[in-house]
N, C-alpha and C. Protein backbone atom coordinates (compact mmCIF):
# COMPACT_ATOMS: atom_id res chain seq x y z
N UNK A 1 10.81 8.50 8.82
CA UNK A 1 10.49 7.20 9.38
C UNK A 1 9.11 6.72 8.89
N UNK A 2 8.80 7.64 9.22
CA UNK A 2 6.56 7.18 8.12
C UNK A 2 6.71 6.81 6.83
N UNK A 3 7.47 7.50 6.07
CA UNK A 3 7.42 7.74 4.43
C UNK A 3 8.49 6.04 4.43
N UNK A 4 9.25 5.88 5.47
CA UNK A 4 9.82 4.27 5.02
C UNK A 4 8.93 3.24 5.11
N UNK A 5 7.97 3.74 6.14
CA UNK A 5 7.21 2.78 6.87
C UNK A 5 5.99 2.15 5.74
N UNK A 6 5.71 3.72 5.03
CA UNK A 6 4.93 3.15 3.99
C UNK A 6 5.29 2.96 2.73
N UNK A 7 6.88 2.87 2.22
CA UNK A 7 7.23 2.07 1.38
C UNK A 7 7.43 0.47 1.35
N UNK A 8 7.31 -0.06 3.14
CA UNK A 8 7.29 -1.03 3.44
C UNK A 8 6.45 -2.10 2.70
N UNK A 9 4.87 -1.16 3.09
CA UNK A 9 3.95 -1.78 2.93
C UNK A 9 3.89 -1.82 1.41
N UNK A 10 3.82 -0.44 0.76
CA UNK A 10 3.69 -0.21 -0.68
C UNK A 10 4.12 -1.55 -1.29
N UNK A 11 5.94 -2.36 -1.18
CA UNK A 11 6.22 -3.26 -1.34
C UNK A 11 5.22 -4.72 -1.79
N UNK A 12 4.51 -4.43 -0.58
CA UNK A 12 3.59 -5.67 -0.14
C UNK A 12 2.29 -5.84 -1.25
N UNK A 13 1.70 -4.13 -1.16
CA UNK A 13 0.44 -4.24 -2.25
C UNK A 13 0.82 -3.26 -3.62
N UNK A 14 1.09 -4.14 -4.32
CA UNK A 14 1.65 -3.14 -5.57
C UNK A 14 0.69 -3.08 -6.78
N UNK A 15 -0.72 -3.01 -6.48
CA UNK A 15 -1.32 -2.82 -7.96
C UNK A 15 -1.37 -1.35 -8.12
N UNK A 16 -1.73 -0.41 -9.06
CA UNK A 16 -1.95 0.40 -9.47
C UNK A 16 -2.80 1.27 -8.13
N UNK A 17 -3.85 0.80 -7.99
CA UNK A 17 -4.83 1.85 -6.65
C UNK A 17 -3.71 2.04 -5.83
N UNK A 18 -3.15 0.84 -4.99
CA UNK A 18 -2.47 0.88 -3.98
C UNK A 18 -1.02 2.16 -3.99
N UNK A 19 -0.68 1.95 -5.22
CA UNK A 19 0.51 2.86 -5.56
C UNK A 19 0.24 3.92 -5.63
N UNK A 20 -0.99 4.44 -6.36
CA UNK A 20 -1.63 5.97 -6.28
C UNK A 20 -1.71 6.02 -4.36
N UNK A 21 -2.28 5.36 -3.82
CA UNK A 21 -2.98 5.95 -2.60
C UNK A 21 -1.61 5.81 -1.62
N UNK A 22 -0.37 4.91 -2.04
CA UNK A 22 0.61 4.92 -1.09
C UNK A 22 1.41 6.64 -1.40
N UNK A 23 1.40 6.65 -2.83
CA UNK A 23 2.19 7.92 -3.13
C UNK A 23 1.59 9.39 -2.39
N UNK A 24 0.24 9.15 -2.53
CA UNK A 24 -0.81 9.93 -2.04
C UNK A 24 -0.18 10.60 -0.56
N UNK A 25 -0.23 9.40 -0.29
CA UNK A 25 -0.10 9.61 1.31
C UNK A 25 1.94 10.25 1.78
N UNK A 26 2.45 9.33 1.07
CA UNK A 26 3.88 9.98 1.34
C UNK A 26 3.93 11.50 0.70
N UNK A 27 2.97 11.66 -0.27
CA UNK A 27 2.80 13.41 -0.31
C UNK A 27 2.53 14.16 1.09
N UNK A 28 1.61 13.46 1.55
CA UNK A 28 0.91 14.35 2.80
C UNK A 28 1.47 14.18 3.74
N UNK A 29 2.47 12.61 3.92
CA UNK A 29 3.40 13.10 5.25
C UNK A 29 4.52 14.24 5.01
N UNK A 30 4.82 14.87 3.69
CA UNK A 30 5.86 15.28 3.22
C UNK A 30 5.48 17.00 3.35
N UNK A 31 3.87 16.60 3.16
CA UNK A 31 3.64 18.01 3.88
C UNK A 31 2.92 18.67 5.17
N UNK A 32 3.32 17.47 5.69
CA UNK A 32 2.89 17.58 7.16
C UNK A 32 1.44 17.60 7.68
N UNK A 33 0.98 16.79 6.73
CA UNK A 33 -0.02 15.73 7.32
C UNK A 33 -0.53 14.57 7.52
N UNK A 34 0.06 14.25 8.81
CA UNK A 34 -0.24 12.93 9.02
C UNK A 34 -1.28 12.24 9.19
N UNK A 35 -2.21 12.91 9.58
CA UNK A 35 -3.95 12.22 9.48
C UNK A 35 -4.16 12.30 8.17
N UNK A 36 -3.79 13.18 7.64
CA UNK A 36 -4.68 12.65 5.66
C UNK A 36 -3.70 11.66 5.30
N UNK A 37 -2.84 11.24 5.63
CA UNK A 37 -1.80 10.17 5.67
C UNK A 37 -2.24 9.09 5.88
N UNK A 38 -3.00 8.98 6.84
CA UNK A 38 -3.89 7.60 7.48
C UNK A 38 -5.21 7.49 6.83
N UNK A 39 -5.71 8.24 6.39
CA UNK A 39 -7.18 8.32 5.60
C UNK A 39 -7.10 7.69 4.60
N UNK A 40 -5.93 8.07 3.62
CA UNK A 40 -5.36 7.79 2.96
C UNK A 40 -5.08 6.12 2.58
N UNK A 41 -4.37 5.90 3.24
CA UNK A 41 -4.19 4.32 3.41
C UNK A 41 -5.37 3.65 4.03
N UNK A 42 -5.58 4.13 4.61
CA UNK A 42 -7.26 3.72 5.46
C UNK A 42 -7.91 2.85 4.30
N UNK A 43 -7.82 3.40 3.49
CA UNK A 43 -8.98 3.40 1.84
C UNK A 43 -8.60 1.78 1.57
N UNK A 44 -7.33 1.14 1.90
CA UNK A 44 -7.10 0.12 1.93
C UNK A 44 -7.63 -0.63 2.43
N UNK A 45 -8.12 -0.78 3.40
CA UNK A 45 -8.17 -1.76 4.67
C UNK A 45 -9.16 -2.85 4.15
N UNK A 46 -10.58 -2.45 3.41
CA UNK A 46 -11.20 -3.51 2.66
C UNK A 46 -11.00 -4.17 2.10
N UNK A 47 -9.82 -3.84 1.27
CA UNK A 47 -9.82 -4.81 0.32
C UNK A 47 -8.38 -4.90 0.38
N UNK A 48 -7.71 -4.99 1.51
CA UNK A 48 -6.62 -5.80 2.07
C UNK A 48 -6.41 -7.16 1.62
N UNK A 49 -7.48 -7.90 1.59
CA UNK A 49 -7.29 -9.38 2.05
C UNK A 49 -6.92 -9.43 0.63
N UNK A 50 -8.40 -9.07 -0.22
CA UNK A 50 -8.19 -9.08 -1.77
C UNK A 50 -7.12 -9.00 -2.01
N UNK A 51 -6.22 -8.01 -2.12
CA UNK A 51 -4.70 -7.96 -2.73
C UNK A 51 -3.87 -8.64 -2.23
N UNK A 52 -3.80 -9.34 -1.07
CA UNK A 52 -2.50 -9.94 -0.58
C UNK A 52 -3.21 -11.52 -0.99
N UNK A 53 -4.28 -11.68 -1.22
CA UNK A 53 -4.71 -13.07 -1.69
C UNK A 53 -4.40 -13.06 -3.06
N UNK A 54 -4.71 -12.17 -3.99
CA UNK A 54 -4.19 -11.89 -5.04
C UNK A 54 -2.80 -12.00 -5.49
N UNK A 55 -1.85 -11.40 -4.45
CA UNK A 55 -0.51 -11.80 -4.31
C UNK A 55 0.26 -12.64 -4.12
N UNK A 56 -0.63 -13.66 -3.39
CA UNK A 56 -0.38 -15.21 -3.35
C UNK A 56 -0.14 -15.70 -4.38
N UNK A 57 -1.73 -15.40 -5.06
CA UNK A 57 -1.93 -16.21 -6.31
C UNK A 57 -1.26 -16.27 -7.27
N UNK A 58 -0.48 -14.76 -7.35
CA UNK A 58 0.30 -14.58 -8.66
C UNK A 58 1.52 -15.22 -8.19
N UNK A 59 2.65 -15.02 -6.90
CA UNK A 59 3.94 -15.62 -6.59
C UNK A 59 3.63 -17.57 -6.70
N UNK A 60 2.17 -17.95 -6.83
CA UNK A 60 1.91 -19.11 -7.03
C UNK A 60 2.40 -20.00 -8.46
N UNK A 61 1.92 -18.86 -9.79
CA UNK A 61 1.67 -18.91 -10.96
C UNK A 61 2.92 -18.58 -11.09
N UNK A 62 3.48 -17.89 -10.65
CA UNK A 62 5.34 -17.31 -11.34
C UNK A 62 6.00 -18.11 -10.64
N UNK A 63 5.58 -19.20 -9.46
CA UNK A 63 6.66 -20.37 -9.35
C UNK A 63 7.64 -19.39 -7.84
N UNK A 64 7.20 -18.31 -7.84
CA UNK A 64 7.95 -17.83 -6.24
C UNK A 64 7.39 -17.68 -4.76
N UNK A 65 6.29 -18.99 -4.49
CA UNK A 65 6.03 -19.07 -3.11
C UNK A 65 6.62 -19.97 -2.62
């Protein structure tokens, strides 16, 4: 259920960092840790806005918002 939860998101922020640190983390729920799981993604949270503004911009430019 976690490891879907964060393919959810993965979906959402797909540059390169994000994919390392989503894979990262579905490692560590896989080995049964769920707090380095959250640390993990944690690493996101700054620069959240950045990528999903970023994501705008590009579904803007490719004509799919």
């Amino acid at each position: 259920m976690l490891i879907a939860a964060i393919d959810n998101i993965a979906a959402i922020l797909v540059d390169l960092r994000s994919r390392e640190i989503f894979e990262s983390a579905k490692s560590a729920v896989k080995d049964d840790k769920p707090y380095t799981a959250l640390k993990l993604i944690k690493q996101l949270l700054p620069i959240e806005k950045h990528l999903l503004e970023t994501r705008l911009e590009n579904s803007v430019v490719n004509g799919s918002a």
